[in-house]
C-alpha atoms as a PDB file:
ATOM      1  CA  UNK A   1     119.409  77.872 125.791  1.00  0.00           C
ATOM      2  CA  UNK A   2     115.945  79.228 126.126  1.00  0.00           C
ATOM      3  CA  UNK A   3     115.356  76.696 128.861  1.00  0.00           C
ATOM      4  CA  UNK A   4     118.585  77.627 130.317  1.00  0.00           C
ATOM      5  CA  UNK A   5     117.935  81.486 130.133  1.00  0.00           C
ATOM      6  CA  UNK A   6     114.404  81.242 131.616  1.00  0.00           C
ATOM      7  CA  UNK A   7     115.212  79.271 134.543  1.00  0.00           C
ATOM      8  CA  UNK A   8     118.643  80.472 135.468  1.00  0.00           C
ATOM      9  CA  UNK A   9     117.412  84.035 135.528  1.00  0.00           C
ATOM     10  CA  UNK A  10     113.669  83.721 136.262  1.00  0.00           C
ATOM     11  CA  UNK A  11     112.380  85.081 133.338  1.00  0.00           C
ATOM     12  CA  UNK A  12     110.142  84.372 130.493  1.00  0.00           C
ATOM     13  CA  UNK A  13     111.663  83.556 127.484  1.00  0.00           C
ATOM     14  CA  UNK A  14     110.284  83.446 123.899  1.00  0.00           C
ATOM     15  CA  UNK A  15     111.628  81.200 121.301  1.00  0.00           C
ATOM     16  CA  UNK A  16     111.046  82.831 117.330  1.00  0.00           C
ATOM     17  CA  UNK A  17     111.194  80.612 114.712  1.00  0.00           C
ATOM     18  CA  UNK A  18     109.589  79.867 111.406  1.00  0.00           C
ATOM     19  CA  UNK A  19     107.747  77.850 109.116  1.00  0.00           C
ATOM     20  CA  UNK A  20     111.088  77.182 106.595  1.00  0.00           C
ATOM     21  CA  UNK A  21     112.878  75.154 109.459  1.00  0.00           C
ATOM     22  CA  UNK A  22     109.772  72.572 109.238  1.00  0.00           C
ATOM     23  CA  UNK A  23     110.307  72.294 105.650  1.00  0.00           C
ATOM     24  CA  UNK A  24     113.526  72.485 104.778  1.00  0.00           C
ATOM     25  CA  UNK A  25     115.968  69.588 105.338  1.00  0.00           C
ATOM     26  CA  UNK A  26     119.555  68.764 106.765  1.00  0.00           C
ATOM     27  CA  UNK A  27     121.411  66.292 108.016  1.00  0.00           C
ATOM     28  CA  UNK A  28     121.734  66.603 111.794  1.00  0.00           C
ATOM     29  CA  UNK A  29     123.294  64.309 114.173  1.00  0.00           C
ATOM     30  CA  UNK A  30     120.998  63.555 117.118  1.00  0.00           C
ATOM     31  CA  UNK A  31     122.876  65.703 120.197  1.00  0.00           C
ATOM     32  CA  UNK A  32     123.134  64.386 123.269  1.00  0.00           C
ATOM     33  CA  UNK A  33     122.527  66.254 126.923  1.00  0.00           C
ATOM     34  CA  UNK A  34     125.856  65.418 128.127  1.00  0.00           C
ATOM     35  CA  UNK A  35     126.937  67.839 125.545  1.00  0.00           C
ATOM     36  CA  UNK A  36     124.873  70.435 126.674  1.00  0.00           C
ATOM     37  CA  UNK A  37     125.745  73.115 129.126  1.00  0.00           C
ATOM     38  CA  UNK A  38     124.007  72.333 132.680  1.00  0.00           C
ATOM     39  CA  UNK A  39     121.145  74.282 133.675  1.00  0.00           C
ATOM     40  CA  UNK A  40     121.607  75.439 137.582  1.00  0.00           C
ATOM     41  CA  UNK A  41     118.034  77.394 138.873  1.00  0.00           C
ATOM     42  CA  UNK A  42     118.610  79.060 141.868  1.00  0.00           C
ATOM     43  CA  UNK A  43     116.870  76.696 143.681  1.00  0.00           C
ATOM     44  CA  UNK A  44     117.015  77.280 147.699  1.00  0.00           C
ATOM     45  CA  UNK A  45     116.118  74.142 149.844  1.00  0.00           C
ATOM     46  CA  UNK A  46     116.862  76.157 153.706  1.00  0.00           C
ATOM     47  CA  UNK A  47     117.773  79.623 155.022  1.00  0.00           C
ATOM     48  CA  UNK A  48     120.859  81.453 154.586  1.00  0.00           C
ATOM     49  CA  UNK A  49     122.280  81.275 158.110  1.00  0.00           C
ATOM     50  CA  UNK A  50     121.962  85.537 158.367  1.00  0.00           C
ATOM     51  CA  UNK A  51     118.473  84.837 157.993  1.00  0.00           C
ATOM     52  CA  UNK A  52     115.429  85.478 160.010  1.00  0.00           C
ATOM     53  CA  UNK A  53     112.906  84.820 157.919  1.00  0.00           C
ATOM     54  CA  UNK A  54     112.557  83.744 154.191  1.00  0.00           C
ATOM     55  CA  UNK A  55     112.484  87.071 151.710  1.00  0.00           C
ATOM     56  CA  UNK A  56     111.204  85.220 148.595  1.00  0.00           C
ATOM     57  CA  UNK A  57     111.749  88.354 146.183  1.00  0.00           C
ATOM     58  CA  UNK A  58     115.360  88.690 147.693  1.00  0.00           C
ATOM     59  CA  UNK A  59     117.686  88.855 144.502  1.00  0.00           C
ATOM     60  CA  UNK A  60     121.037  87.990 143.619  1.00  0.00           C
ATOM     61  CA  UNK A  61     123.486  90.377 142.499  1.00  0.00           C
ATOM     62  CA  UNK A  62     125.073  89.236 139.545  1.00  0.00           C
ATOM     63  CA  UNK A  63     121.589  88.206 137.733  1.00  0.00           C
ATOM     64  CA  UNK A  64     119.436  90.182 139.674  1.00  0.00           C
ATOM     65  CA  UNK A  65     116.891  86.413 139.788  1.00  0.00           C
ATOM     66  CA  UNK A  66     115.020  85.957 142.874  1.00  0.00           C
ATOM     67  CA  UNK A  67     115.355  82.395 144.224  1.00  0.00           C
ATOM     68  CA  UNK A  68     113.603  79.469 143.791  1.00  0.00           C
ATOM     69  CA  UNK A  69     111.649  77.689 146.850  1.00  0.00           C
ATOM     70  CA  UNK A  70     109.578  75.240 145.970  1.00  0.00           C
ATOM     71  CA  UNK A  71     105.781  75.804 147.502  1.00  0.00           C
ATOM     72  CA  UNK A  72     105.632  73.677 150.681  1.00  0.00           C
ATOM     73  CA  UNK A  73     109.471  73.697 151.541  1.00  0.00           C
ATOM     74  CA  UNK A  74     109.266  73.571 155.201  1.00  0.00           C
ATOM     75  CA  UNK A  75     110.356  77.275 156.512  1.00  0.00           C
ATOM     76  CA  UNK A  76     110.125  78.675 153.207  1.00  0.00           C
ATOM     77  CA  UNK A  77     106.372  79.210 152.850  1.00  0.00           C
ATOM     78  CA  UNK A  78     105.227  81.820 150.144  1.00  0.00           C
ATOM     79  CA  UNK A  79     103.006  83.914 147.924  1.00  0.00           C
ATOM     80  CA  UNK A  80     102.514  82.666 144.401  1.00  0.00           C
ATOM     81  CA  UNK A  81     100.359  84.163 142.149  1.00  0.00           C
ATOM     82  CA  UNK A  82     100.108  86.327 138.956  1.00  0.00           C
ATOM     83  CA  UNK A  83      99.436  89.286 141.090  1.00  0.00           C
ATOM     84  CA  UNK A  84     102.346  91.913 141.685  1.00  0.00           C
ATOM     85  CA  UNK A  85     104.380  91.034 145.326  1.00  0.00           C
ATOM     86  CA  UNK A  86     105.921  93.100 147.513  1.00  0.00           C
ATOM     87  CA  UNK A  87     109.581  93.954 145.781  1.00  0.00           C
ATOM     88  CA  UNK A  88     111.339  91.874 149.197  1.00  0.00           C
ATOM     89  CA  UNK A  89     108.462  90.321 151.302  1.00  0.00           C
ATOM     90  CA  UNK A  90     106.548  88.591 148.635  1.00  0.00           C
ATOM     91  CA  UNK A  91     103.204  89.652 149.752  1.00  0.00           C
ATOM     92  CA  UNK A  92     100.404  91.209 147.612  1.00  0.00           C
ATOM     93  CA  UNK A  93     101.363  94.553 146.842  1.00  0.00           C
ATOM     94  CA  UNK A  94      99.395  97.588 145.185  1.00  0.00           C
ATOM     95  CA  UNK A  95     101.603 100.156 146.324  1.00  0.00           C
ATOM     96  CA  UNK A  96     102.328 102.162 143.474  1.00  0.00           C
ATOM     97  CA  UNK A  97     106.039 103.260 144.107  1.00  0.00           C
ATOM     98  CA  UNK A  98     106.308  99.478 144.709  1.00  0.00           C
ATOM     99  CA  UNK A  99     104.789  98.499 141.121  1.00  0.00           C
ATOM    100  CA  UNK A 100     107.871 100.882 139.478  1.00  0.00           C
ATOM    101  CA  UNK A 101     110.752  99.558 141.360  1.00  0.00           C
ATOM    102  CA  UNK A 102     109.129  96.274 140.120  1.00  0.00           C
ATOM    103  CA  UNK A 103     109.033  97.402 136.409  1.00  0.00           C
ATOM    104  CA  UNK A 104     112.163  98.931 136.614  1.00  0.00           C
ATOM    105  CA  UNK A 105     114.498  95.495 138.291  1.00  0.00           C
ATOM    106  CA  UNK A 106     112.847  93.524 135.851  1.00  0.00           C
ATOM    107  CA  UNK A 107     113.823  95.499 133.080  1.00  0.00           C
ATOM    108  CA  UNK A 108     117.420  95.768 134.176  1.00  0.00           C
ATOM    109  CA  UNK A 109     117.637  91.749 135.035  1.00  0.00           C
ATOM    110  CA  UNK A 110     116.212  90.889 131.659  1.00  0.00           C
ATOM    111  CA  UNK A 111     119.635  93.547 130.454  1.00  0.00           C
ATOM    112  CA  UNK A 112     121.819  91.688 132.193  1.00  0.00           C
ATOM    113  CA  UNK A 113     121.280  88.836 130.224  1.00  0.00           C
ATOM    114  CA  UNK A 114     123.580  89.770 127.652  1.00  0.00           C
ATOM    115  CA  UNK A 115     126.083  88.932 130.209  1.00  0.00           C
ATOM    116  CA  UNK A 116     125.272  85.343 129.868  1.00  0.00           C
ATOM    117  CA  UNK A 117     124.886  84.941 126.050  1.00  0.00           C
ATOM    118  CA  UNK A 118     127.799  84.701 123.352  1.00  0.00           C
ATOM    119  CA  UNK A 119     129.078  87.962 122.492  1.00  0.00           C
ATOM    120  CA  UNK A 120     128.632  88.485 118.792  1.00  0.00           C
ATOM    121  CA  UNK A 121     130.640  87.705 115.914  1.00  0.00           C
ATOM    122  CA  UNK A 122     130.826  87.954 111.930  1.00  0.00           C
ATOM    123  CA  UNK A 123     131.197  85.260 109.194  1.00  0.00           C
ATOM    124  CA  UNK A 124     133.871  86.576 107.472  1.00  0.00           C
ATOM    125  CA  UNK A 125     136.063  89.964 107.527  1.00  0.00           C
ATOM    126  CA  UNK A 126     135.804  91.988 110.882  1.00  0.00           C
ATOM    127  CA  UNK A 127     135.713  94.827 108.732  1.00  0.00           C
ATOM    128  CA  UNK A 128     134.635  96.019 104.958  1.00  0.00           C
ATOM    129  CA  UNK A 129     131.996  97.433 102.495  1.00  0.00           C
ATOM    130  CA  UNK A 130     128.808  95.685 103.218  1.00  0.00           C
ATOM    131  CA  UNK A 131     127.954  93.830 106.304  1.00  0.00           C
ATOM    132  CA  UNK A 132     124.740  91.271 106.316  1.00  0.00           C
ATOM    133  CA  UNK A 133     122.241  91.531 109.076  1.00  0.00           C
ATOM    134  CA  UNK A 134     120.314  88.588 109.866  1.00  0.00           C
ATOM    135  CA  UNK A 135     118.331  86.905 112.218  1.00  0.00           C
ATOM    136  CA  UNK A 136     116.238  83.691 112.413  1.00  0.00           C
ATOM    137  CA  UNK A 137     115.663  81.057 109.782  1.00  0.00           C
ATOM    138  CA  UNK A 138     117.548  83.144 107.137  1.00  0.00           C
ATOM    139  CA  UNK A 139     120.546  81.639 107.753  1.00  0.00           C
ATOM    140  CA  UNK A 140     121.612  79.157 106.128  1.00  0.00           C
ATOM    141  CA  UNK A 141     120.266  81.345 102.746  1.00  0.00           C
ATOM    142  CA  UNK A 142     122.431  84.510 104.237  1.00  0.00           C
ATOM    143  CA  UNK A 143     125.368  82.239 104.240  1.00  0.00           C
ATOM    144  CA  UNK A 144     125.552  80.401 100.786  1.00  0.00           C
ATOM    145  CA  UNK A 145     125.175  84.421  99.442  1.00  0.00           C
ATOM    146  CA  UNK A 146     128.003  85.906 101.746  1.00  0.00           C
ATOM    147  CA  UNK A 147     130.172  82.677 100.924  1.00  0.00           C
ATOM    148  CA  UNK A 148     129.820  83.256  96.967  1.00  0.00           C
ATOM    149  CA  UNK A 149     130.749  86.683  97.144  1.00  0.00           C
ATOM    150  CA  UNK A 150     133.629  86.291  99.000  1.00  0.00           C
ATOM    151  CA  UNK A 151     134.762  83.738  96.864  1.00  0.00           C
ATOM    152  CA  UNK A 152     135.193  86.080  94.228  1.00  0.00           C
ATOM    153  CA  UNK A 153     136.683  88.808  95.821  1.00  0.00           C
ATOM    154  CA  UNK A 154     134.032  90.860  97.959  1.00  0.00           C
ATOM    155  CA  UNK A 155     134.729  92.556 100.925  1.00  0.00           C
ATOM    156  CA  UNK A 156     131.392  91.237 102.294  1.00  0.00           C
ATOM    157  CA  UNK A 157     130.339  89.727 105.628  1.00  0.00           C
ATOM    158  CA  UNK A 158     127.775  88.174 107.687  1.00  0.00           C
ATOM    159  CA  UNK A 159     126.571  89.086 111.121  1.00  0.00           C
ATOM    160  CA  UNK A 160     123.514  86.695 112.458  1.00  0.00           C
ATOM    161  CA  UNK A 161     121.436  87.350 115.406  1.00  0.00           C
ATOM    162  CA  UNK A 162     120.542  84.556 117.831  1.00  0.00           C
ATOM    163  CA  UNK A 163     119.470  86.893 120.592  1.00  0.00           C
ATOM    164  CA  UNK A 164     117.340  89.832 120.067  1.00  0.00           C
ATOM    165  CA  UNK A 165     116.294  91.179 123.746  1.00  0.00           C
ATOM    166  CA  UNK A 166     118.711  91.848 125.256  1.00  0.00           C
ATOM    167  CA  UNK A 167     120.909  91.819 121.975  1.00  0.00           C
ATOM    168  CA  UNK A 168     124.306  90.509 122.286  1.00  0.00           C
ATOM    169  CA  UNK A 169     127.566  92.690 123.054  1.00  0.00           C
ATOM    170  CA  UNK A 170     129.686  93.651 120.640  1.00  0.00           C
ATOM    171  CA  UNK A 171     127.619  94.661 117.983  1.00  0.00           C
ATOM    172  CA  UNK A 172     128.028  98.467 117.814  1.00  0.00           C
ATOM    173  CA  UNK A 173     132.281  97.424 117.856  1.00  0.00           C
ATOM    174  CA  UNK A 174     130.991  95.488 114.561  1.00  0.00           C
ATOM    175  CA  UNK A 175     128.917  97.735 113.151  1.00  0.00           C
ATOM    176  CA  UNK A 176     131.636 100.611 112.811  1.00  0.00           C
ATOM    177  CA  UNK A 177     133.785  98.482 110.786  1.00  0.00           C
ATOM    178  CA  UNK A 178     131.618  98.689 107.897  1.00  0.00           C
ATOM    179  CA  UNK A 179     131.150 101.217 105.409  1.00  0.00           C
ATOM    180  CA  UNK A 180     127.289  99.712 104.269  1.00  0.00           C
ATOM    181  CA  UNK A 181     124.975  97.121 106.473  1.00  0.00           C
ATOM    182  CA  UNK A 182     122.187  95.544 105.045  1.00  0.00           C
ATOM    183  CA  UNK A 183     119.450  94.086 107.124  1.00  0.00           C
ATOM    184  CA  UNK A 184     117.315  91.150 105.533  1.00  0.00           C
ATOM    185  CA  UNK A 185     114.167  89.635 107.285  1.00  0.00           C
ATOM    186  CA  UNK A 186     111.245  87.315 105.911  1.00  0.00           C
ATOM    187  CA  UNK A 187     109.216  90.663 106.682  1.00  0.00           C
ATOM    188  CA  UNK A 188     108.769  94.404 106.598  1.00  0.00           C
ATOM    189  CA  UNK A 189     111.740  95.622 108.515  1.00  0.00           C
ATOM    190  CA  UNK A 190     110.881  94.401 112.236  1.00  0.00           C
ATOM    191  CA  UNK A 191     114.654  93.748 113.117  1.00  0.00           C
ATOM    192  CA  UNK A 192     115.570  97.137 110.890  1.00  0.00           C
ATOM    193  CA  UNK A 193     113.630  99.311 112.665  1.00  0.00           C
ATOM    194  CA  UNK A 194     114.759  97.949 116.351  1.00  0.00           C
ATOM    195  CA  UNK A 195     118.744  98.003 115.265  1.00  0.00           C
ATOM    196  CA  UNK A 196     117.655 101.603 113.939  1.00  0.00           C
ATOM    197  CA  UNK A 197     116.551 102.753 117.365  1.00  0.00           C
ATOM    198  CA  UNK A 198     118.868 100.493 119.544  1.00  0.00           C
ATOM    199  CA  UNK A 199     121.716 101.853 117.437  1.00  0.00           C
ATOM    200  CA  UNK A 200     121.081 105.350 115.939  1.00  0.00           C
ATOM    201  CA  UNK A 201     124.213 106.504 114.948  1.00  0.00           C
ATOM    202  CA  UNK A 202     124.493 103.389 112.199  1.00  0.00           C
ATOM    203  CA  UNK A 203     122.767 103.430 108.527  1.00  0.00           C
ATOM    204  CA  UNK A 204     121.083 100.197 108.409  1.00  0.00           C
ATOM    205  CA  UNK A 205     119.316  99.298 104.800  1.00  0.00           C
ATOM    206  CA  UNK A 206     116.585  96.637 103.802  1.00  0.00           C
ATOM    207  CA  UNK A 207     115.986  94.029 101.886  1.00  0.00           C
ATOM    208  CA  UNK A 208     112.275  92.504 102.823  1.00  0.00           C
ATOM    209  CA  UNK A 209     110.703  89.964 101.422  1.00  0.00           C
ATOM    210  CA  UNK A 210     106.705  88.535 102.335  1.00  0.00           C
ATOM    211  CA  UNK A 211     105.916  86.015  99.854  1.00  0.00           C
ATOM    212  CA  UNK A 212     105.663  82.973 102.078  1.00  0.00           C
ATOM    213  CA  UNK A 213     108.873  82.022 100.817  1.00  0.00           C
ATOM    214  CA  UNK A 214     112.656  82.149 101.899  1.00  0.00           C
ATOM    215  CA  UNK A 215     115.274  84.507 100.189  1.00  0.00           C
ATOM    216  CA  UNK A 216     116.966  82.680  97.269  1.00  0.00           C
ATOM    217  CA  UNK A 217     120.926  82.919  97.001  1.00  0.00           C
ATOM    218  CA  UNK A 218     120.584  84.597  93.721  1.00  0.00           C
ATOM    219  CA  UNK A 219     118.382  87.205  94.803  1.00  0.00           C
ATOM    220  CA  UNK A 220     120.240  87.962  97.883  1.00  0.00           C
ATOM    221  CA  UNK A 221     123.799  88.214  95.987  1.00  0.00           C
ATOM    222  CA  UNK A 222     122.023  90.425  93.112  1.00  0.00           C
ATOM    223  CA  UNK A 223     120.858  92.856  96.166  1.00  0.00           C
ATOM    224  CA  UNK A 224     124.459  92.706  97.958  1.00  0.00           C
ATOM    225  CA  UNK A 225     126.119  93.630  94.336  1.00  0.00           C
ATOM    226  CA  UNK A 226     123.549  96.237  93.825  1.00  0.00           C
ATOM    227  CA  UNK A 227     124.858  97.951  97.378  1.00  0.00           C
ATOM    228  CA  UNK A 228     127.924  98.076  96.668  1.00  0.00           C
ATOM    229  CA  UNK A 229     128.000 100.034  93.622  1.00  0.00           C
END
């Protein structure tokens, strides 16, 4: 997906992880690409027949991504480079008006992402008294806690984060239907403080931990049990 993402929309695209998923263990069948969803980049081999000349910062609507042309295409010669182009012509641009308009589409194209991603969902209940916050390699931990409590009753769920910027829709619609949220990271509160300014009309606990080690089920349900009262 982060393949997919980064060339579909011509963007950079940073994959988190963590140290857990090269020490922990699971058994998992060996995919294969068939099974994977096709990457298309927006590729361009000739000119659109309206076309004059080739506008190599030209963008589409619907992703705002600027097309792909190969360096040497016959009729599609080009600019590359690290410095700034011009925001249609592609030629070296210090204008300053130019460098905002920049700033500003790629901003809103890296936004539009979330209309390509999964809109979010819960493990559990769409609504009740605590909702879990995760993201990352807490997973599997988030889930084994969320399961036992449930289990026995609790009105507790599980919302995990695959996508962080842009975040995924839906989940201020998910957010509302919980009277508590608790936000757990393998850190001091990263992902807390960015729901906490993304979203500022939610209350959104903690529960950190830095030790070099992940969350144990036991600890996680103890903290769940002790929000609730």
């Amino acid at each position: 997906m982060a393949s997919k993402l980064a060339m579909e929309h011509m963007t950079p695209v940073v994959l988190l992880t963590d140290g857990f998923i090269a020490n922990g263990s699971q058994p998992w069948k060996i995919p294969s690409m068939k099974d994977y969803p096709a990457i298309k980049p927006p590729v361009i081999t000739a000119l659109d027949k309206d076309e004059a000349a080739f506008m190599p910062y030209k963008r589409d609507k619907e992703r705002l991504a600027r097309r792909w042309a190969f360096p040497g295409t016959p009729g599609l010669e080009h600019r590359i480079g690290g410095l700034e182009k011009d925001f249609l012509k592609g030629s070296v641009s210090h204008n300053p008006q130019n460098h905002q308009r920049m700033v500003e589409v790629r901003a809103e194209k890296v936004a539009k992402v979330a209309d390509f991603i999964p809109r979010q969902e819960v493990i559990g209940e769409a609504e009740g008294d605590l909702l879990v916050v995760g993201w990352g390699g807490t997973r599997g931990h988030l889930v084994s806690a969320v399961e036992e409590m449930q289990q026995v009753g609790k009105k507790v769920s599980l919302c995990h984060i695959n996508y962080i910027n842009p975040l995924p829709h839906g989940l201020d619609d998910i957010f509302k239907k919980f009277k508590n949220i608790v936000v757990c990271e393998l850190n001091e509160g990263q992902m807390a403080g960015y729901l906490r300014m993304s979203f500022q009309e939610h209350r959104f606990e903690q529960f950190n931990k830095v030790q070099g080690l992940p969350f144990t089920k036991e600890e996680l349900v103890d903290r769940f049990n002790e929000l609730l009262k």
